[in-house]
Protein backbone atom coordinates (compact mmCIF):
# COMPACT_ATOMS: atom_id res chain seq x y z
CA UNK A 1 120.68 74.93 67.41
CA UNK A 2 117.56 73.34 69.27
CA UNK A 3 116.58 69.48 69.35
CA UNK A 4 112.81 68.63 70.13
CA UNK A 5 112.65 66.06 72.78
CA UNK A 6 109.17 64.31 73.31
CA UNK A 7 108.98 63.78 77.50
CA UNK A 8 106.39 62.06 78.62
CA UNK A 9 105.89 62.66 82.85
CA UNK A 10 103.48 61.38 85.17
CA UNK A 11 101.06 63.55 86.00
CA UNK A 12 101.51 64.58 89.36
CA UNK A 13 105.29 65.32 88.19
CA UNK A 14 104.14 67.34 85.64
CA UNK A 15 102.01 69.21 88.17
CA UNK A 16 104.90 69.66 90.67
CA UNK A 17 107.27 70.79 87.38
CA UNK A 18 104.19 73.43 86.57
CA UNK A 19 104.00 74.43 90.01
CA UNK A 20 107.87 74.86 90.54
CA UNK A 21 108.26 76.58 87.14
CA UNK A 22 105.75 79.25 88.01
CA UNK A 23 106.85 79.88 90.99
CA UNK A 24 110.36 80.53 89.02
CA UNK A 25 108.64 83.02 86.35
CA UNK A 26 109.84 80.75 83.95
CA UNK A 27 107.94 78.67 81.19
CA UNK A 28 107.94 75.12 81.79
CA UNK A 29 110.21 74.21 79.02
CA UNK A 30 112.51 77.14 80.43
CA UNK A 31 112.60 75.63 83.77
CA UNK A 32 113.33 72.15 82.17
CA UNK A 33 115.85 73.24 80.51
CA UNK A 34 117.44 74.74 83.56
CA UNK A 35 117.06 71.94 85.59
CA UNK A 36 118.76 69.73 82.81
CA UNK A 37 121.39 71.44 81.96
CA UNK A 38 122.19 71.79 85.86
CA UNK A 39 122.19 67.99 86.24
CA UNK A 40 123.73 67.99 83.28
CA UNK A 41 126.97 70.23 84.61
CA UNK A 42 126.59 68.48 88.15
CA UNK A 43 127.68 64.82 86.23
CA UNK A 44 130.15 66.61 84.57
CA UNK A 45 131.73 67.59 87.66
CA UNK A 46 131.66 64.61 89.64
CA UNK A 47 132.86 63.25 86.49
CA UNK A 48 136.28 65.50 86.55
CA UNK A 49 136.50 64.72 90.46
CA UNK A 50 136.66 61.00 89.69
CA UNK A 51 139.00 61.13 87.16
């Protein structure tokens, strides 16, 4: 299952994100997603370290 999120980013962030996701072969809602769900696992680790 997929949700739909509507981001709305600066523009010079969105060029950096269009930059760095070509640069990674990857669409820029495939990059997003990757960099989400690593900051996603990253809190969840710190998370387990604190408790």
């Amino acid at each position: 299952m997929t949700k739909h999120v509507n981001l709305r980013l600066p523009d010079g962030v969105h060029e950096k994100a269009v930059a760095a996701a070509a640069a990674d072969d990857r669409s820029l809602n495939s990059w997003l997603i990757a960099v989400v769900r690593r900051a996603a696992e990253e809190s969840e680790r710190r998370s387990a370290q604190e408790a």
